[in-house]
N, C-alpha and C. Protein backbone atom coordinates (compact mmCIF):
# COMPACT_ATOMS: atom_id res chain seq x y z
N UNK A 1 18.67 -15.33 -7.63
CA UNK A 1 18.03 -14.38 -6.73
C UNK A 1 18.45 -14.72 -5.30
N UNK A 2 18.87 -14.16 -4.33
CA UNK A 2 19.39 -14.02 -3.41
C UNK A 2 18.44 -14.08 -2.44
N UNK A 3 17.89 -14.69 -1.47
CA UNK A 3 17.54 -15.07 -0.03
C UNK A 3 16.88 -14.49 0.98
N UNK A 4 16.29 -14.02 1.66
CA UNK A 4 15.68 -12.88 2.20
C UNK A 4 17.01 -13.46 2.98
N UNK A 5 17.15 -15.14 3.83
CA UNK A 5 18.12 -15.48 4.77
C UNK A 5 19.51 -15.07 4.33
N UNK A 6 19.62 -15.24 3.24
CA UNK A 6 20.93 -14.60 3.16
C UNK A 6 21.26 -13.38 3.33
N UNK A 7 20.50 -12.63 2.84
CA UNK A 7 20.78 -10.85 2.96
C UNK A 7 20.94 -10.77 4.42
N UNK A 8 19.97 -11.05 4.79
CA UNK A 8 20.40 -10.81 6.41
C UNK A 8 21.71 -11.34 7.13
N UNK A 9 21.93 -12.34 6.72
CA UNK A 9 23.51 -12.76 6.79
C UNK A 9 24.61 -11.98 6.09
N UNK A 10 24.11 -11.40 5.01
CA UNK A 10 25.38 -10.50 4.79
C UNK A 10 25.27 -9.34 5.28
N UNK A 11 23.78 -8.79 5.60
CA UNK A 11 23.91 -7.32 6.72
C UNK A 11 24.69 -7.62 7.66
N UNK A 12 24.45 -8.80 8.35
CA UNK A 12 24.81 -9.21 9.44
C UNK A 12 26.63 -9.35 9.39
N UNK A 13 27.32 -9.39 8.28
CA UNK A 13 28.60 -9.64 7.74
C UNK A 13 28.96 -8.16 8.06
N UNK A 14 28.02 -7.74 7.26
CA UNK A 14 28.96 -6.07 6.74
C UNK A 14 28.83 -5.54 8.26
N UNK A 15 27.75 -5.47 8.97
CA UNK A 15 27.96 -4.73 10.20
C UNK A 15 29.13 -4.57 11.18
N UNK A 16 29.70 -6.25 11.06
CA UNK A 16 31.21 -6.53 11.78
C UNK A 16 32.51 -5.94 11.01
N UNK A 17 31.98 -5.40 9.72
CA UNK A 17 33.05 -4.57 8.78
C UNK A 17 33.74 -6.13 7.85
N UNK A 18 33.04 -6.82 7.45
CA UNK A 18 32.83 -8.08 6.63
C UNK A 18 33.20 -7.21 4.96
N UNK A 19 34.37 -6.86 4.76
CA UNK A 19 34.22 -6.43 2.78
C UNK A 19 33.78 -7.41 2.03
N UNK A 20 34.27 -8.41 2.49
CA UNK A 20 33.84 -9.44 1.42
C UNK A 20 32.09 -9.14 0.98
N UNK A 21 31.42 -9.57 2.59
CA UNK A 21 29.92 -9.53 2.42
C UNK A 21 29.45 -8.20 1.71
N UNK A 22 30.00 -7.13 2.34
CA UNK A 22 29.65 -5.87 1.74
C UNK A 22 29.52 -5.60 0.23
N UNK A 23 31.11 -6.84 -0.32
CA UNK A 23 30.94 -6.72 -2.00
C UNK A 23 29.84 -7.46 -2.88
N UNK A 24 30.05 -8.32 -1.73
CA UNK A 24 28.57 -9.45 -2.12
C UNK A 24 27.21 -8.91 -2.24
N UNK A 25 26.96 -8.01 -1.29
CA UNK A 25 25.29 -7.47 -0.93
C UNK A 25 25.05 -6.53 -1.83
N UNK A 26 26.15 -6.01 -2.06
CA UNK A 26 26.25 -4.71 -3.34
C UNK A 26 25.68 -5.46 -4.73
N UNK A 27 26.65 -6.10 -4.84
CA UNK A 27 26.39 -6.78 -6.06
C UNK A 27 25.41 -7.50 -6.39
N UNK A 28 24.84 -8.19 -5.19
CA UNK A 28 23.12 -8.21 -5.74
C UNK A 28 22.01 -7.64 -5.52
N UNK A 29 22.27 -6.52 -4.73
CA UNK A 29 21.31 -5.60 -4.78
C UNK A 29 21.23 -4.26 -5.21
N UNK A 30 22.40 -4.08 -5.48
CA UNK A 30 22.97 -2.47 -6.49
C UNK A 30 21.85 -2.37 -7.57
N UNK A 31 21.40 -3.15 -8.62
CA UNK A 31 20.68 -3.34 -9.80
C UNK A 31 19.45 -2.56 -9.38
N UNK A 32 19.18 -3.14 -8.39
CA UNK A 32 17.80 -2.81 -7.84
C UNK A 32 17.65 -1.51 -6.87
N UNK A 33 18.46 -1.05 -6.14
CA UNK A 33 18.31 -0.04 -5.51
C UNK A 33 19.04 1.00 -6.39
N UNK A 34 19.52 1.17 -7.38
CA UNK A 34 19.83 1.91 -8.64
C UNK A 34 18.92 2.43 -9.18
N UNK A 35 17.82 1.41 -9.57
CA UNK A 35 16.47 1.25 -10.53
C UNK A 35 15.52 2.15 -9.47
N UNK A 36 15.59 1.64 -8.26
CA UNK A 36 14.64 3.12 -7.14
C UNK A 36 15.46 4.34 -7.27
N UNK A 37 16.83 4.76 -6.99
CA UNK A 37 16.94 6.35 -7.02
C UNK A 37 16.70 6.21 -8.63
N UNK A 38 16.59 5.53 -9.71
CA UNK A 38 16.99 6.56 -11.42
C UNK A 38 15.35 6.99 -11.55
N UNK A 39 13.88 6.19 -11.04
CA UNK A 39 12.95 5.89 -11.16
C UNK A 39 12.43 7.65 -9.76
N UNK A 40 13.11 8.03 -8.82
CA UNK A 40 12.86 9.10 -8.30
C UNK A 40 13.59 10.11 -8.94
N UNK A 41 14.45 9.91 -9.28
CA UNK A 41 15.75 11.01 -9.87
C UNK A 41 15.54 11.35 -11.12
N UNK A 42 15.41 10.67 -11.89
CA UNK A 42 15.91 10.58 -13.48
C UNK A 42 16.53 10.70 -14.29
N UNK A 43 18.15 10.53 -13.46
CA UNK A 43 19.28 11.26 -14.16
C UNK A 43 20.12 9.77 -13.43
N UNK A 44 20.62 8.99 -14.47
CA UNK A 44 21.48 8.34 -13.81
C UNK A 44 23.03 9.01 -13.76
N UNK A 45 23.26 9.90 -13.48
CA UNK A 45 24.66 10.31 -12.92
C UNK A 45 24.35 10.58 -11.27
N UNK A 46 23.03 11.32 -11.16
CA UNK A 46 22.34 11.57 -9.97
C UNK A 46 22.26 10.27 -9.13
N UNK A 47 21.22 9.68 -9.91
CA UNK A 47 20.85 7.88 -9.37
C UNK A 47 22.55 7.30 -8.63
N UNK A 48 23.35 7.24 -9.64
CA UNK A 48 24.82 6.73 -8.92
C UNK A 48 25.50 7.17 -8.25
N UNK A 49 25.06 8.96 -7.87
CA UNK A 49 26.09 9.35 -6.76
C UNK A 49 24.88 8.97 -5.02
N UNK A 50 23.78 9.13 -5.46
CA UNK A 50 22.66 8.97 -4.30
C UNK A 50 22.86 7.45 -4.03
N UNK A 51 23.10 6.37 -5.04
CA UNK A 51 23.30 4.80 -4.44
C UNK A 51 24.84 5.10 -4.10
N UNK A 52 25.68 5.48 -4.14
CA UNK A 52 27.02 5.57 -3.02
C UNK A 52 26.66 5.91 -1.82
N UNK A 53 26.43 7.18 -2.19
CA UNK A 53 25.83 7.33 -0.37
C UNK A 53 24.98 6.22 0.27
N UNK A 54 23.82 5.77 -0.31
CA UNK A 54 23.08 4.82 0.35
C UNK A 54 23.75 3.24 0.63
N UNK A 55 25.11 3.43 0.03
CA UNK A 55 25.87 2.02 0.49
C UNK A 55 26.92 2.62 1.23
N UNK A 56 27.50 3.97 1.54
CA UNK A 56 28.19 4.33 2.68
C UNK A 56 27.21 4.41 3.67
N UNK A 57 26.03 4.47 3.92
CA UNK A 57 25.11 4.55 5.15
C UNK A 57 24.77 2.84 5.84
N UNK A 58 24.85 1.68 4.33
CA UNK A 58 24.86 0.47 5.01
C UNK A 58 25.91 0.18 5.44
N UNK A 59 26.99 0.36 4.99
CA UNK A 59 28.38 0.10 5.49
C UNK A 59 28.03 0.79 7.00
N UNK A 60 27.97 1.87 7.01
CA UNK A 60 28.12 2.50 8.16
C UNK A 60 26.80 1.98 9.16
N UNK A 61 25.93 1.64 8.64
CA UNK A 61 24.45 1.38 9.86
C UNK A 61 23.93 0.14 9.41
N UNK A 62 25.36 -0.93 9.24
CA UNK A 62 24.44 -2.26 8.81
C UNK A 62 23.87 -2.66 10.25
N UNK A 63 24.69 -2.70 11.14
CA UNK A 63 24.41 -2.85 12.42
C UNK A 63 22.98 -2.15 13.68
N UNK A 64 22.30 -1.28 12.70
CA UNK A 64 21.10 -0.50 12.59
C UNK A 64 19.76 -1.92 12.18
N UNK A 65 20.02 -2.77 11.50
CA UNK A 65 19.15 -3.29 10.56
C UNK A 65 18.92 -4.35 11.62
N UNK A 66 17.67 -4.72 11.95
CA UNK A 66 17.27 -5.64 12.65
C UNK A 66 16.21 -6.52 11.78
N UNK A 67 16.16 -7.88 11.71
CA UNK A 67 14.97 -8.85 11.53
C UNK A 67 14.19 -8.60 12.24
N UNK A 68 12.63 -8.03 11.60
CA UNK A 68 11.60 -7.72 12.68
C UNK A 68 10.62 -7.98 11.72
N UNK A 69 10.45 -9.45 11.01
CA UNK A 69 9.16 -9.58 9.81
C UNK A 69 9.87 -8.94 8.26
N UNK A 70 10.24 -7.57 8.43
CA UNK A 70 10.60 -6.89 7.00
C UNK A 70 11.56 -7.43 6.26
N UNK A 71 11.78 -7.34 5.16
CA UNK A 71 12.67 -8.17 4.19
C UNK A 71 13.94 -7.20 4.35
N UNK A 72 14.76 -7.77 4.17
CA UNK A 72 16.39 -6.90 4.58
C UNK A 72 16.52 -6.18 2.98
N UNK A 73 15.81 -6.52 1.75
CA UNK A 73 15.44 -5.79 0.34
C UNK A 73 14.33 -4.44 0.92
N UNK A 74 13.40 -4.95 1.67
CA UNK A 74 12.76 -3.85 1.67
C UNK A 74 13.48 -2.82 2.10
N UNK A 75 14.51 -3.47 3.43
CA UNK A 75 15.48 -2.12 4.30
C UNK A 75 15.87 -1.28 3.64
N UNK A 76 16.43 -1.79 2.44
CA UNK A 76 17.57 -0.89 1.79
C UNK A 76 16.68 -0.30 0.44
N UNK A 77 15.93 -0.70 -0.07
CA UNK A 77 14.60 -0.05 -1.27
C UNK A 77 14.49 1.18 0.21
N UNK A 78 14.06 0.85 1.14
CA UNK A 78 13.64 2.21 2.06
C UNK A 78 14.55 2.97 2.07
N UNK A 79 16.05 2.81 2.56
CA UNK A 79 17.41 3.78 2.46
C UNK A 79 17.50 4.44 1.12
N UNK A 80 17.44 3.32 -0.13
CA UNK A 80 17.08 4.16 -1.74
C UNK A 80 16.50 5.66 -1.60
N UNK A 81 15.33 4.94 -1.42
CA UNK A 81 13.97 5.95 -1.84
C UNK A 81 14.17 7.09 -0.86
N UNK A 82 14.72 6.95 0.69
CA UNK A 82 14.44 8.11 1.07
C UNK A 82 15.84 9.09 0.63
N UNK A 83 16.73 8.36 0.62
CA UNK A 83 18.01 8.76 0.26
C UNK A 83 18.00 9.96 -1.25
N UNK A 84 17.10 8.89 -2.37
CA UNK A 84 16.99 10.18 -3.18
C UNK A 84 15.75 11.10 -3.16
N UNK A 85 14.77 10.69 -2.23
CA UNK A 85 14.07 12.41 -1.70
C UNK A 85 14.62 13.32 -1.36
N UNK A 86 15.35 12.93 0.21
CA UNK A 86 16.03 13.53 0.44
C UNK A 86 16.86 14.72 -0.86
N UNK A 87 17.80 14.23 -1.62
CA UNK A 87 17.98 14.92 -2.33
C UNK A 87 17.15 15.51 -3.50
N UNK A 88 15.97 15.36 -3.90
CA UNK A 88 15.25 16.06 -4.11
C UNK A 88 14.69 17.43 -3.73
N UNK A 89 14.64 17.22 -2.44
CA UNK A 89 14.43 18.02 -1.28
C UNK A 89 15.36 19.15 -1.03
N UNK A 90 16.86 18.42 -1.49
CA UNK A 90 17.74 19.89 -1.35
C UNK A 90 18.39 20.50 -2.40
N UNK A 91 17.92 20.01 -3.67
CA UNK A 91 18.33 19.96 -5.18
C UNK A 91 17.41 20.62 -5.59
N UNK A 92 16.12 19.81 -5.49
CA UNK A 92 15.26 20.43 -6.68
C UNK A 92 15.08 19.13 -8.01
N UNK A 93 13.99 18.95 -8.78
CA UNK A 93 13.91 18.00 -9.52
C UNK A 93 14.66 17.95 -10.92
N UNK A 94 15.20 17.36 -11.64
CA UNK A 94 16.15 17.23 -12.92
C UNK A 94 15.15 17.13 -13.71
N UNK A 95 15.38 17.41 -15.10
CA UNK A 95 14.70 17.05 -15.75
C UNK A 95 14.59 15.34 -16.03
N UNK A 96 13.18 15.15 -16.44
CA UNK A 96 13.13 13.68 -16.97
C UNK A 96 13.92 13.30 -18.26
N UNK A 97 14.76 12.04 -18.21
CA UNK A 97 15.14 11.82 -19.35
C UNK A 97 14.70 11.15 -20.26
N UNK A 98 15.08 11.09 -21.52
CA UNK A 98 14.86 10.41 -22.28
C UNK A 98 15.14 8.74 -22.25
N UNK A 99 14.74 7.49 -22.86
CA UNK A 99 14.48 6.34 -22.38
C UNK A 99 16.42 5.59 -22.75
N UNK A 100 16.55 6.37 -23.64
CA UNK A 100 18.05 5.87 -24.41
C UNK A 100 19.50 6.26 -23.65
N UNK A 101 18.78 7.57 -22.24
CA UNK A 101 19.76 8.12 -21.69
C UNK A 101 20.28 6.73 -20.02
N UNK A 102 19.74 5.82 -20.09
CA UNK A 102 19.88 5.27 -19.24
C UNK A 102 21.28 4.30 -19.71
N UNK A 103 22.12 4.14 -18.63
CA UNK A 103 23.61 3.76 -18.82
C UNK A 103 24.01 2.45 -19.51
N UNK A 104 24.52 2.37 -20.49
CA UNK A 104 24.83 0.92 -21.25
C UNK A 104 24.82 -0.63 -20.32
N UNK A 105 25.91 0.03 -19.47
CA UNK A 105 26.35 -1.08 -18.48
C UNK A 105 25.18 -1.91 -17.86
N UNK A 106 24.34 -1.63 -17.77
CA UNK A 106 23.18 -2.08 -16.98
C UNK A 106 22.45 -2.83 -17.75
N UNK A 107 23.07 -4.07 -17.80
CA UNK A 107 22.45 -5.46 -18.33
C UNK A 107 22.15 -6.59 -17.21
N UNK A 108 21.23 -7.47 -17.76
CA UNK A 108 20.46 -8.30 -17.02
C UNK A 108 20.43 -9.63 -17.65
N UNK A 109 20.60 -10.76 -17.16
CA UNK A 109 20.68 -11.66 -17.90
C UNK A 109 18.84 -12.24 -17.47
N UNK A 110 18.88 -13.15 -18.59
CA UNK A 110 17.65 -13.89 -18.79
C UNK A 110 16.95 -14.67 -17.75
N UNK A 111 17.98 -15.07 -16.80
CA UNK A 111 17.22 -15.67 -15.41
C UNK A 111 16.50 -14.52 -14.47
N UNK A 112 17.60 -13.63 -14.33
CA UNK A 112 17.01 -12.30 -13.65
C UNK A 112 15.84 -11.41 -13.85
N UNK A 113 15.64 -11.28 -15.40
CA UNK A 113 14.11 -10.86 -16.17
C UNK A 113 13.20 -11.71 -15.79
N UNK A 114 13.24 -13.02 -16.10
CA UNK A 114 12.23 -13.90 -16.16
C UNK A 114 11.69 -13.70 -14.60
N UNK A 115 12.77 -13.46 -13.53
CA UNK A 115 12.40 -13.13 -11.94
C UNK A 115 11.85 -12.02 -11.83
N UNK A 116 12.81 -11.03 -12.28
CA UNK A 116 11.71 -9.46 -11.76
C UNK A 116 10.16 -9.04 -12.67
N UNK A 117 10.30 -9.83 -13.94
CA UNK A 117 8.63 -10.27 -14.60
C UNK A 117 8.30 -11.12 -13.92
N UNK A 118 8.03 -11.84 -12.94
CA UNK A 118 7.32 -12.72 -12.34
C UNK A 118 6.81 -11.68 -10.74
N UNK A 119 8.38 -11.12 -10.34
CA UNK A 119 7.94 -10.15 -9.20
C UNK A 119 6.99 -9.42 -9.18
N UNK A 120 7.16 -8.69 -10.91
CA UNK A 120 6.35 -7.63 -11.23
C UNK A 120 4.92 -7.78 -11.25
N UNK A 121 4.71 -9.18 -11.81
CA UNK A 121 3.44 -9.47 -11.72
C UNK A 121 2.56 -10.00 -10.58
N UNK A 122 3.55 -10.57 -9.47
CA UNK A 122 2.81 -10.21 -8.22
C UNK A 122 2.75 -9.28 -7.52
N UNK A 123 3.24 -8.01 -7.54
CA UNK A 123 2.97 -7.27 -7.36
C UNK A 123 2.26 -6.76 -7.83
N UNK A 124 1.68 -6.63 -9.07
CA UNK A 124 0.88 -5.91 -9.35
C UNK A 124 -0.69 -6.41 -9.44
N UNK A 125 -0.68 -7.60 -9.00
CA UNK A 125 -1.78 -8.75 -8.88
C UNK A 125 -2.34 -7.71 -6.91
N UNK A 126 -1.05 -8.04 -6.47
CA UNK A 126 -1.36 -7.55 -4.96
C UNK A 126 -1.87 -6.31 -5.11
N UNK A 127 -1.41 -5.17 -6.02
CA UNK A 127 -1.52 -3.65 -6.04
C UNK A 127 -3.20 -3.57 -6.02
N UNK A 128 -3.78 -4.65 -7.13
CA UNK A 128 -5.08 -4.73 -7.24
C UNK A 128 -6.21 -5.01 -6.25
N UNK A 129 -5.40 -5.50 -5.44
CA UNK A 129 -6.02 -5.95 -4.07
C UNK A 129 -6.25 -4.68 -2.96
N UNK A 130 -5.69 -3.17 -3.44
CA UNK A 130 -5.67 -2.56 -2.65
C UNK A 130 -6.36 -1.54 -2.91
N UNK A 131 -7.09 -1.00 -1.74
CA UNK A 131 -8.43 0.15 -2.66
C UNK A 131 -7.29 1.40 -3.48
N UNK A 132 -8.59 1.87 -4.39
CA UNK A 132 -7.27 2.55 -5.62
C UNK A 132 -6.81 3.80 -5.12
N UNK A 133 -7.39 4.34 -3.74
CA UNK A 133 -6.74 5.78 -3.39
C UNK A 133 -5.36 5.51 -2.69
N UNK A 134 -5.52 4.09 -2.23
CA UNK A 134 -4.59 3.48 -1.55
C UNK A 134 -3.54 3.36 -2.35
N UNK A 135 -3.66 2.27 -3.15
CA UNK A 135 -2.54 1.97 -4.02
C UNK A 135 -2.28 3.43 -5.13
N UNK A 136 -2.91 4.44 -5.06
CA UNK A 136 -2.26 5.77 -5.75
C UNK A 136 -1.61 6.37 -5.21
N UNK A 137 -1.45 6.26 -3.45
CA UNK A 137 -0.87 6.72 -3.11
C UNK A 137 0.25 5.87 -2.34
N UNK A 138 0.42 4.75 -2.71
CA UNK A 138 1.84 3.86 -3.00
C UNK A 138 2.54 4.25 -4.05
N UNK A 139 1.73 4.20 -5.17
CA UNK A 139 2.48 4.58 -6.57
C UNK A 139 3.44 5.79 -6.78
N UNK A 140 2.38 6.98 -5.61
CA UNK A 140 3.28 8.07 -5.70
C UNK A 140 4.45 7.99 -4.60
N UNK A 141 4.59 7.70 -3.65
CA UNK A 141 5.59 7.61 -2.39
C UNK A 141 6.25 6.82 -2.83
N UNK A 142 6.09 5.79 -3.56
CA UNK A 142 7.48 5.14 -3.78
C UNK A 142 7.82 4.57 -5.22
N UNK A 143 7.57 5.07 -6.20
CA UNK A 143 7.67 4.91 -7.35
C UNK A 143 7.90 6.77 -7.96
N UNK A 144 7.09 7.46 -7.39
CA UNK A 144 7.68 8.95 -7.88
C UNK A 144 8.27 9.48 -6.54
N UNK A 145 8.39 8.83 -5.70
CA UNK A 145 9.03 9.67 -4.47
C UNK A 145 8.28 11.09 -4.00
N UNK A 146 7.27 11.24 -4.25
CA UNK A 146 6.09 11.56 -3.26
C UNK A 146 6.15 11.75 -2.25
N UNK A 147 6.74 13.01 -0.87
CA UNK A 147 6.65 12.97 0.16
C UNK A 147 5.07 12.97 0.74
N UNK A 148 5.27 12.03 2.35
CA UNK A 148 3.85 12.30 2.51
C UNK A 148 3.02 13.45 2.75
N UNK A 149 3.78 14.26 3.31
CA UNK A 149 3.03 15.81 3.83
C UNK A 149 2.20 16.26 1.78
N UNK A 150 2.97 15.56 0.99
CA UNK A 150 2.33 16.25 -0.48
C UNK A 150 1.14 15.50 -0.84
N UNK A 151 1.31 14.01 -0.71
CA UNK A 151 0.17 12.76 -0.53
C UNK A 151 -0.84 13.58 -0.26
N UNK A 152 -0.59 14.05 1.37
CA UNK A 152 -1.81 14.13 2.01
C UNK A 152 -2.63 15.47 1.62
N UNK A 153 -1.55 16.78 1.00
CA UNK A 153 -2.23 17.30 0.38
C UNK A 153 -2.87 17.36 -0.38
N UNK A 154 -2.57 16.81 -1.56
CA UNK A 154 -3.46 16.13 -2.70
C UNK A 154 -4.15 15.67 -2.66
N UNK A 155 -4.14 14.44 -1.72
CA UNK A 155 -5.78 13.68 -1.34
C UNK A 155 -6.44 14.34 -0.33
N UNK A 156 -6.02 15.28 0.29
CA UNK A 156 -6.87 16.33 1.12
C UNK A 156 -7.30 15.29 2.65
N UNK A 157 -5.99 14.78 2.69
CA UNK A 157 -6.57 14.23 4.17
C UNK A 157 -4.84 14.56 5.39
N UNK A 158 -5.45 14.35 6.32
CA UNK A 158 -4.03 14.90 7.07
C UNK A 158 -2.65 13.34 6.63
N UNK A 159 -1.68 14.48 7.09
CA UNK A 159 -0.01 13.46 6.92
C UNK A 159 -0.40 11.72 7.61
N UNK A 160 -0.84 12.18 9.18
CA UNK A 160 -1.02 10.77 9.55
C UNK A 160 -2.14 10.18 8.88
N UNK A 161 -3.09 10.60 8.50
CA UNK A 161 -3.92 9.72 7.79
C UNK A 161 -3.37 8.88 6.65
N UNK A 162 -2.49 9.93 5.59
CA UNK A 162 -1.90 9.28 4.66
C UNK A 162 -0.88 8.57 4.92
N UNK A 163 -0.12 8.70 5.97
CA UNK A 163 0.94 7.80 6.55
C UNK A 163 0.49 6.38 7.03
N UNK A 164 -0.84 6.55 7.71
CA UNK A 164 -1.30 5.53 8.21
C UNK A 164 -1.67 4.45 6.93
N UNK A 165 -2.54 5.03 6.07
CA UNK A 165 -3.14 4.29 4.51
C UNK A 165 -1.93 3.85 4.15
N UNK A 166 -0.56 4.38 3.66
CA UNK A 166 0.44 3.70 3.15
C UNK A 166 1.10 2.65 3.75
N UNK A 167 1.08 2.86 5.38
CA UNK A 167 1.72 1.81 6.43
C UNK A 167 1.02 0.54 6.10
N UNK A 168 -0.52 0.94 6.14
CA UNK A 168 -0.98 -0.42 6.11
C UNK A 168 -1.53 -1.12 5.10
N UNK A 169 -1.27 -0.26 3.73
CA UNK A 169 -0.93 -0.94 2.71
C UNK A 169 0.04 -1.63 2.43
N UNK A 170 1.33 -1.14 3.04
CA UNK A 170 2.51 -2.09 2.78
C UNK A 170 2.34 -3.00 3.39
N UNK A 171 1.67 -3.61 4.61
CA UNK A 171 1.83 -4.22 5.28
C UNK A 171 0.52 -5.45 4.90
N UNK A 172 -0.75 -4.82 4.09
CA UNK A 172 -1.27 -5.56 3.09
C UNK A 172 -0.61 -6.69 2.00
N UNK A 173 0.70 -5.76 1.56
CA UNK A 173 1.20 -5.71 0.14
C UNK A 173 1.57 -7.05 0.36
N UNK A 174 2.63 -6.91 1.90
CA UNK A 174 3.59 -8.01 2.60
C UNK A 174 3.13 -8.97 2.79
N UNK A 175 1.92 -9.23 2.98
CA UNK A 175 0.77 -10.78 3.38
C UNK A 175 0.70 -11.56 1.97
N UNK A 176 0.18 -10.07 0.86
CA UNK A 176 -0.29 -10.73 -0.15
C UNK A 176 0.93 -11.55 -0.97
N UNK A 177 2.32 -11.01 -0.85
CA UNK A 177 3.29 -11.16 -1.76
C UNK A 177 4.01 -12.39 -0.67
N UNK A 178 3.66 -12.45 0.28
CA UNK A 178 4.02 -13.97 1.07
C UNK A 178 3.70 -15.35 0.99
């Protein structure tokens, strides 16, 4: 598992136009920002053309990314997720697929499971920590890609309200998972 310090050293690579770093940062974080657009999308042909773009935008705006507290994983989970709203937004939704339609290639070895089951479970230890309108409306913004203007319709409270509840849930999430 790769470093919060390191990632930032290889943003910090790719921004100067670093390929090497660029192949590096890809490669350990592709898995995972894949798993956010297929998890908004549900089409991995979709999922892999939306993570190109979202690694032509780091290539192009690594130099955008500043250390300010946030994890340089969260940066790019954020470029993911909005990256395939965005196309949501000008597409329209795919159908959901089936569980068998997801791409062969995408294997994980046994150190890496044993990590993202351990992630998973603090996170979801933290999720519990958060009142449940709160954390429902994490679940939807960034696990179904949920814009907020829809959040806030649904829960019947204005955009900034729901913007505000999600801000400072993440920022809950970030204490608890520290």
């Amino acid at each position: 598992m790769t470093s919060k310090d390191e990632l930032e050293t290889l943003i910090a690579r790719v921004s100067m136009g670093d390929r090497a770093a660029f192949e590096k940062l890809y490669g350990q974080t592709s898995p995972k920002l894949f798993a956010v657009c297929l998890r908004v999308l549900h089409e991995p042909g979709l999922a892999e053309d939306v993570l190109q773009s979202v690694y032509c935008k780091v290539w192009q705006g690594a130099g955008q990314y500043r250390a300010n507290g946030f994890s340089p994983m969260a940066w790019l989970i954020t470029l993911a997720r909005e990256a395939a709203v965005d196309h949501l937004k000008q597409h329209g939704s795919p159908a959901k697929p089936a569980v068998t339609d997801f791409p062969d290639r995408l294997s994980f070895d046994s150190e890496a499971l044993a990590m993202a089951s351990s992630e998973a479970q603090a996170l979801a230890y933290c999720m519990k920590s958060l009142p449940p309108e709160h954390g429902a409306m994490m679940k939807a913004a960034y696990l179904d890609g949920v814009d907020y203007s829809d959040i806030a319709r649904i829960d019947g409270v204005s955009p900034e309200t729901a913007r505000g509840w999600i801000r400072s849930s993440l920022l809950q999430l970030r204490d608890c998972l520290s």
